[in-house]
PDB file of N, CA and C in Angstrom:
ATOM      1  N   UNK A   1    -274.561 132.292 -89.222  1.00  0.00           N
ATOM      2  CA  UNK A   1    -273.119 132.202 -89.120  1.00  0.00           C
ATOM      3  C   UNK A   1    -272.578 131.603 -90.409  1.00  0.00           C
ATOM      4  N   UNK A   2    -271.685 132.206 -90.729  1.00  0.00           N
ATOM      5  CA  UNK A   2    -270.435 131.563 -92.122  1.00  0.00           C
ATOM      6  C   UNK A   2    -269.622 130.458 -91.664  1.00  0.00           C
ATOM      7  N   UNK A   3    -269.003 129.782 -92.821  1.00  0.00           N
ATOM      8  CA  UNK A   3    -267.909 128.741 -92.367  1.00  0.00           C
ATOM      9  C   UNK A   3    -267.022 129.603 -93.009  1.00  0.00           C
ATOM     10  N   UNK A   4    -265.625 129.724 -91.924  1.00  0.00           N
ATOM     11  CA  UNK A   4    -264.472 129.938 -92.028  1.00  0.00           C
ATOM     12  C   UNK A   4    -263.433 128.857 -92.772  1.00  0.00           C
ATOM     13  N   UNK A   5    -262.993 129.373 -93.744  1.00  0.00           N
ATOM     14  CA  UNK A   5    -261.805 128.199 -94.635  1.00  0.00           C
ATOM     15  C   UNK A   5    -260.867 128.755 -94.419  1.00  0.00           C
ATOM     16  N   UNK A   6    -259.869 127.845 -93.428  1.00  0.00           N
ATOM     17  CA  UNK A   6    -258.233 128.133 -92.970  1.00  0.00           C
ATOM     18  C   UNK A   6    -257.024 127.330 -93.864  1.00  0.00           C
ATOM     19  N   UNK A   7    -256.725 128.230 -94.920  1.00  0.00           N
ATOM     20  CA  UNK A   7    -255.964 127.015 -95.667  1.00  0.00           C
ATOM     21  C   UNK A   7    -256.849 126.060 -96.152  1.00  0.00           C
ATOM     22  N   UNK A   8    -256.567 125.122 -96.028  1.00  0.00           N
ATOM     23  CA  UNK A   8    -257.395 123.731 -96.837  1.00  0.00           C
ATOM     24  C   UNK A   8    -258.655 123.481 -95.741  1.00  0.00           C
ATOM     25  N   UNK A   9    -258.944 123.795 -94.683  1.00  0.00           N
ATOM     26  CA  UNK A   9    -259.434 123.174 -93.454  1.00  0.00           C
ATOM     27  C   UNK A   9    -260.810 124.338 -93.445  1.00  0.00           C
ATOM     28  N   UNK A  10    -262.087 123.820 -93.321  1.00  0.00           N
ATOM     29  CA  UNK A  10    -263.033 124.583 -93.008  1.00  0.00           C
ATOM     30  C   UNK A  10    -263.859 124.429 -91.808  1.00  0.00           C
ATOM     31  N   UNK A  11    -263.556 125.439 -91.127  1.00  0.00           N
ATOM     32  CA  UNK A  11    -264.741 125.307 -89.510  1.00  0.00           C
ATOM     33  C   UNK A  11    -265.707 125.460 -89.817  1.00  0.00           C
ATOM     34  N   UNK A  12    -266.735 125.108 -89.021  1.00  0.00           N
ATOM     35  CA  UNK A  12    -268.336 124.997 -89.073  1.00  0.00           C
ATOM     36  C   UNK A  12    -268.354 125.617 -87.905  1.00  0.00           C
ATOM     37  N   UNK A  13    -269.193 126.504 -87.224  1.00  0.00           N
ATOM     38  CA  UNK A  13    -269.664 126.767 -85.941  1.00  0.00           C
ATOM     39  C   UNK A  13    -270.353 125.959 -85.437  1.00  0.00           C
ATOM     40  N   UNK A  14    -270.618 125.777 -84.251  1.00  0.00           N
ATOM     41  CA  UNK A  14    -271.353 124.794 -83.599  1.00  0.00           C
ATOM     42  C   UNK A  14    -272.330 125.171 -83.238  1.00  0.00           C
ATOM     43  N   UNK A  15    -273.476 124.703 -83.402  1.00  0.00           N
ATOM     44  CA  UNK A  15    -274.923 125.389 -83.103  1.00  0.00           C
ATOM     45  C   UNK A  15    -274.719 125.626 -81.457  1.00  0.00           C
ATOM     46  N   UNK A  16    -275.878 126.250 -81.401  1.00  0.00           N
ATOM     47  CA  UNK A  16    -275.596 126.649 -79.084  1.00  0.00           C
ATOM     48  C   UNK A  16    -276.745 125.877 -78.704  1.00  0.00           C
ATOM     49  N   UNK A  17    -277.674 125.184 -79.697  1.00  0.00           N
ATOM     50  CA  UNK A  17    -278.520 123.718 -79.041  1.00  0.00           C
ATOM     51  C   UNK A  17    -277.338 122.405 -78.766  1.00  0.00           C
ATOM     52  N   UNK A  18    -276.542 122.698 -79.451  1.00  0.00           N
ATOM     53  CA  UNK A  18    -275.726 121.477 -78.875  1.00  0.00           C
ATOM     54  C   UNK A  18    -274.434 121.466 -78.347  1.00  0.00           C
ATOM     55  N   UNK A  19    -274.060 122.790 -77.688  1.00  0.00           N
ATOM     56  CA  UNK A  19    -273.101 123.226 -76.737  1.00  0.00           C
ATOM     57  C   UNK A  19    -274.086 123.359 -75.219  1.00  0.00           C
ATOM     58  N   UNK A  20    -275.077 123.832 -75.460  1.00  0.00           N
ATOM     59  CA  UNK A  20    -276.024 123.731 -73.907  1.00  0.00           C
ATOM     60  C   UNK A  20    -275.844 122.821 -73.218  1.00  0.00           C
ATOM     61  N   UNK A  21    -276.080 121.709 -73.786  1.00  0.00           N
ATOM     62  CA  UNK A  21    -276.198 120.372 -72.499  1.00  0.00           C
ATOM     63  C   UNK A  21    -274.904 120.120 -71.835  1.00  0.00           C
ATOM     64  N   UNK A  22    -273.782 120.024 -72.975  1.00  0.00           N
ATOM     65  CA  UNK A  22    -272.776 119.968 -72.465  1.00  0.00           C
ATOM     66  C   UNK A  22    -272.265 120.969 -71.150  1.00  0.00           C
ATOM     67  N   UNK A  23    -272.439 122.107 -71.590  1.00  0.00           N
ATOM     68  CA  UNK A  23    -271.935 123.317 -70.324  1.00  0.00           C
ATOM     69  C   UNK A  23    -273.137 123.406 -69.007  1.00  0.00           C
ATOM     70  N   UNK A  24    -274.189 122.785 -69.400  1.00  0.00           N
ATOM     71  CA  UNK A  24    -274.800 122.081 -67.960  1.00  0.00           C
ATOM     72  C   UNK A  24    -274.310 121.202 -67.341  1.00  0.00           C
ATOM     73  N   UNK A  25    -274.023 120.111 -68.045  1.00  0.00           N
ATOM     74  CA  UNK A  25    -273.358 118.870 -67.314  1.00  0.00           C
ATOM     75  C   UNK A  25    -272.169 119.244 -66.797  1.00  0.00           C
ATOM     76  N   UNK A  26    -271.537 119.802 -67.695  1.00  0.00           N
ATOM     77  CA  UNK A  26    -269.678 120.303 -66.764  1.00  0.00           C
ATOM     78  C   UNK A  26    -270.467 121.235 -65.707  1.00  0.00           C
ATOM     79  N   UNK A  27    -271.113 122.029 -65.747  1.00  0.00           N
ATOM     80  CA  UNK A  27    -271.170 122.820 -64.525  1.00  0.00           C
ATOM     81  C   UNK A  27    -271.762 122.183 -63.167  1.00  0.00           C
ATOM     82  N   UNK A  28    -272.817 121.204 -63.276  1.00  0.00           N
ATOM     83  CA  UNK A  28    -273.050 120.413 -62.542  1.00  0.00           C
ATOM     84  C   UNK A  28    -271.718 119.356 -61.734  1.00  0.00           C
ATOM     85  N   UNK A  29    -271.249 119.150 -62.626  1.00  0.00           N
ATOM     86  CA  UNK A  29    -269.847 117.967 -62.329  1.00  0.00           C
ATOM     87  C   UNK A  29    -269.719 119.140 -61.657  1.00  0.00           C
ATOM     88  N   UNK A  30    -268.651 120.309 -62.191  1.00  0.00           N
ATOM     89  CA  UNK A  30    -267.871 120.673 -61.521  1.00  0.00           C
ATOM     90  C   UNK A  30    -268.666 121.164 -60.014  1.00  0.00           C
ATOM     91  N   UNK A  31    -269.657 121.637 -59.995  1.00  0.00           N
ATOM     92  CA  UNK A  31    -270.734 121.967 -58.347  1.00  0.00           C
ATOM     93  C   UNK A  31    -270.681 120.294 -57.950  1.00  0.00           C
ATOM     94  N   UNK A  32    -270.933 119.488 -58.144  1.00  0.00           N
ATOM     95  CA  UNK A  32    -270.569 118.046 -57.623  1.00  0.00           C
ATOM     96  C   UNK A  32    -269.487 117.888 -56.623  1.00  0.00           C
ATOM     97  N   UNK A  33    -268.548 118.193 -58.018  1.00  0.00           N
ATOM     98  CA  UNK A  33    -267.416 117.750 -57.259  1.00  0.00           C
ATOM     99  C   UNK A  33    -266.625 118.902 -55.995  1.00  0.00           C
ATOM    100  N   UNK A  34    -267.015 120.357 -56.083  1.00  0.00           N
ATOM    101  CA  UNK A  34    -267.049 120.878 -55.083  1.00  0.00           C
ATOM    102  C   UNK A  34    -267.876 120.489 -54.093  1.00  0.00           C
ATOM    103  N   UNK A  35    -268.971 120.179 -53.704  1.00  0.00           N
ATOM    104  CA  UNK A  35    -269.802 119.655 -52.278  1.00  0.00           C
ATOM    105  C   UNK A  35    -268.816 118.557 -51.878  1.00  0.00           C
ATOM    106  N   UNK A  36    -268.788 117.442 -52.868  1.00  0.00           N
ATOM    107  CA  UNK A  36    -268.175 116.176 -52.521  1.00  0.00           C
ATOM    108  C   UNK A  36    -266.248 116.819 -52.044  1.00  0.00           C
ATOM    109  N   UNK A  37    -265.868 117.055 -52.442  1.00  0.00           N
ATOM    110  CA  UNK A  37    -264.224 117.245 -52.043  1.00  0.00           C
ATOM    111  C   UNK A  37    -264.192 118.362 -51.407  1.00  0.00           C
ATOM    112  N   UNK A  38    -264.549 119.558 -51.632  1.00  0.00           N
ATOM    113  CA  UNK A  38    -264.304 120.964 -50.688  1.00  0.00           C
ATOM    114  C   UNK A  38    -265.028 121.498 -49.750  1.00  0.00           C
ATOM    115  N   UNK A  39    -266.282 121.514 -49.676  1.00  0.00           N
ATOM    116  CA  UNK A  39    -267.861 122.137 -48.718  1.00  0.00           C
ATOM    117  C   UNK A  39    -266.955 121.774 -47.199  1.00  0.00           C
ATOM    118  N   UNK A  40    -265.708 122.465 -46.784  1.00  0.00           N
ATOM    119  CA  UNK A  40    -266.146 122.071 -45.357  1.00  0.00           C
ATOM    120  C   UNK A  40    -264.824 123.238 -45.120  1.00  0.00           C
ATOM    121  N   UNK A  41    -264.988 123.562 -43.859  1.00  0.00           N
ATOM    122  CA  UNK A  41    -264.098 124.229 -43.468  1.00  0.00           C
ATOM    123  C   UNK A  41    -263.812 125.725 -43.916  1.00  0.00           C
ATOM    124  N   UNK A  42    -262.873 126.270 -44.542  1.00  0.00           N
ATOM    125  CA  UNK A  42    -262.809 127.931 -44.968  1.00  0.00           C
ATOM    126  C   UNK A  42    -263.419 128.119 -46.324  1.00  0.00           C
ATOM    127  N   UNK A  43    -263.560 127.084 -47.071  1.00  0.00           N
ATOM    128  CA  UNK A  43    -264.163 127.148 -48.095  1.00  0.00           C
ATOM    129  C   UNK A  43    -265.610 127.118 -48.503  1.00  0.00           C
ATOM    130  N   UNK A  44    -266.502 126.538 -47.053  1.00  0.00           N
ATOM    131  CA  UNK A  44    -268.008 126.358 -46.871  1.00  0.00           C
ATOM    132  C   UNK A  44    -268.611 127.314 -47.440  1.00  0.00           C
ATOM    133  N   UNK A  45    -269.804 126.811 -48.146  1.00  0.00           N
ATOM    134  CA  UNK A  45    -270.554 128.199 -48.709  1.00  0.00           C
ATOM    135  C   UNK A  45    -271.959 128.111 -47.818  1.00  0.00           C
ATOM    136  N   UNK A  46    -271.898 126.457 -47.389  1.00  0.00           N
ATOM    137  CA  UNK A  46    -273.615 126.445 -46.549  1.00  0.00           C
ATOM    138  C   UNK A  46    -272.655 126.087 -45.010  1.00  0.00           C
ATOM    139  N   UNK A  47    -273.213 126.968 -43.745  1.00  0.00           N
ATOM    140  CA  UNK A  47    -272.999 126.595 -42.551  1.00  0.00           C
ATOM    141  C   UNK A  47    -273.384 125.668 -42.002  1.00  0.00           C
ATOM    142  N   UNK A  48    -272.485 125.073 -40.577  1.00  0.00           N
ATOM    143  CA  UNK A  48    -272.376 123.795 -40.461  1.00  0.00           C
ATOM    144  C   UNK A  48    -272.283 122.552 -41.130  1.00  0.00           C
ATOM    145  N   UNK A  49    -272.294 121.352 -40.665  1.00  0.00           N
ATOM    146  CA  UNK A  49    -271.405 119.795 -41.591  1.00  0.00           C
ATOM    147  C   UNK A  49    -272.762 119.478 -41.824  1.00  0.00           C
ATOM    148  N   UNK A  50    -273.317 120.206 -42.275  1.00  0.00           N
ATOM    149  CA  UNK A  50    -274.508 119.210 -43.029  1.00  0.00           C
ATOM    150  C   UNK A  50    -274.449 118.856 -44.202  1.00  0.00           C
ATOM    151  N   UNK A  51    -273.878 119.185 -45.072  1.00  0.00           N
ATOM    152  CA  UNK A  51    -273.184 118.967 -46.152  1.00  0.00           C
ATOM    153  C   UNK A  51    -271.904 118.199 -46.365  1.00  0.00           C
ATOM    154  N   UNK A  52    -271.837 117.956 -45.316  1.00  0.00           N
ATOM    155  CA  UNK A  52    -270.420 117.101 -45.013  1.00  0.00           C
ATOM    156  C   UNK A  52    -270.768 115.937 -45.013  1.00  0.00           C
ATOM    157  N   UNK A  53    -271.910 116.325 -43.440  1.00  0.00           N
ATOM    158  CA  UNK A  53    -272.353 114.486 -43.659  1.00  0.00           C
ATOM    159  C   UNK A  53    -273.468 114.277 -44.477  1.00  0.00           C
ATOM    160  N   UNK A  54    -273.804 114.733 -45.341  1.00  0.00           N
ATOM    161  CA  UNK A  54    -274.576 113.834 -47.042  1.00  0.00           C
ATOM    162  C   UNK A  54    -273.744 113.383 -47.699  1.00  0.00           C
ATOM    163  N   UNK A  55    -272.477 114.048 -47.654  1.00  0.00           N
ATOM    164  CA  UNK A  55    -271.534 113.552 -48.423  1.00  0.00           C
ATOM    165  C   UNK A  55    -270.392 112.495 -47.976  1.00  0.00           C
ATOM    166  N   UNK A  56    -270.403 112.755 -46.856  1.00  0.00           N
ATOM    167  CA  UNK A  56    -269.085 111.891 -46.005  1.00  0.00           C
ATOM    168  C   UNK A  56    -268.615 110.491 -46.591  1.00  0.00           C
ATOM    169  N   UNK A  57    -269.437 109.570 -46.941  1.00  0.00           N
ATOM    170  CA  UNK A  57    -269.339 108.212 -47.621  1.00  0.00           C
ATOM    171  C   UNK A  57    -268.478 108.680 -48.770  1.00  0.00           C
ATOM    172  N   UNK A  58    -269.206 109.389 -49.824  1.00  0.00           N
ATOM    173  CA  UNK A  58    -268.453 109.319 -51.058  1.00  0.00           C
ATOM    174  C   UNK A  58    -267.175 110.108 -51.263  1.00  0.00           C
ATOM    175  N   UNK A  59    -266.945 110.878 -49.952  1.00  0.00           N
ATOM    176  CA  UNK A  59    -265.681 111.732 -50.071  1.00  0.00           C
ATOM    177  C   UNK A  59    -264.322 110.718 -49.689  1.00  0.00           C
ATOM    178  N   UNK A  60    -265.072 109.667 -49.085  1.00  0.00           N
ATOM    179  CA  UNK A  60    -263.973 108.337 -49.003  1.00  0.00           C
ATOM    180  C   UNK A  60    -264.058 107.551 -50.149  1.00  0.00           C
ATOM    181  N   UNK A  61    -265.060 107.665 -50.531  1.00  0.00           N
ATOM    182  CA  UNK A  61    -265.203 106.553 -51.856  1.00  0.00           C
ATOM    183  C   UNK A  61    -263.832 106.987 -52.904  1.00  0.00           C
ATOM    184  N   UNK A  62    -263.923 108.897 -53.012  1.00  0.00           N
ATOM    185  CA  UNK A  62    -263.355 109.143 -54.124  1.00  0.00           C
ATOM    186  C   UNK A  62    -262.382 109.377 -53.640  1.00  0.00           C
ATOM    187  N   UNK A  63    -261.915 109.517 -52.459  1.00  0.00           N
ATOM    188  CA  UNK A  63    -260.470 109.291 -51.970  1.00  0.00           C
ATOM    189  C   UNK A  63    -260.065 111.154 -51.507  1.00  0.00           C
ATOM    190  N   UNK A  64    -261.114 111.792 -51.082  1.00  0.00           N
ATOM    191  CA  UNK A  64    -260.720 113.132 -50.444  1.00  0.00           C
ATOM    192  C   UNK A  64    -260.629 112.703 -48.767  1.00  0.00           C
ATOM    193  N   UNK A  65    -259.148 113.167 -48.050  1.00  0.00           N
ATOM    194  CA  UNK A  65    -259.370 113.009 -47.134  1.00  0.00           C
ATOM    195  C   UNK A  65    -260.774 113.904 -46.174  1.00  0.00           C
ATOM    196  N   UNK A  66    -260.999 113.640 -45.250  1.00  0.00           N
ATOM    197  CA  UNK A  66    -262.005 114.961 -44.542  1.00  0.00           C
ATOM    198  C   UNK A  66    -261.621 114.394 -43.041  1.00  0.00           C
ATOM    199  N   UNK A  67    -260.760 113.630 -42.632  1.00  0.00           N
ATOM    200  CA  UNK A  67    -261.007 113.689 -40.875  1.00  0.00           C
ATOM    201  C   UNK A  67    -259.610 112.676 -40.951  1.00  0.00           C
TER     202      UNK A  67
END
């Protein structure tokens, strides 16, 4: 890959060894934070509250109502 010079300002590309971890971790958060706040009701992807109740504590912790 080249560096692009915009006007005075030159981009570097960012290697994809060090964009990986990052777009694991957001994707994880974001699957996190779906089990923890949404997994219940029309939105369930696994049947029955079993997933509800692994989570039930911290969905109060973080302040999602569920009951």
């Amino acid at each position: 890959m080249s560096d692009t010079t915009i006007g005075s300002v030159t981009a570097t590309p960012i290697p994809m060894g060090e964009i990986l971890p990052w777009l694991i971790f957001g994707a994880l958060l974001i699957l996190a934070i779906y089990f923890v706040g949404a997994e219940e009701g029309a939105t369930s992807i696994v049947k029955g509250m079993y997933v509800h109740e692994w989570v039930h504590d911290s969905r109060h912790l973080l302040g999602f109502p569920c009951h």
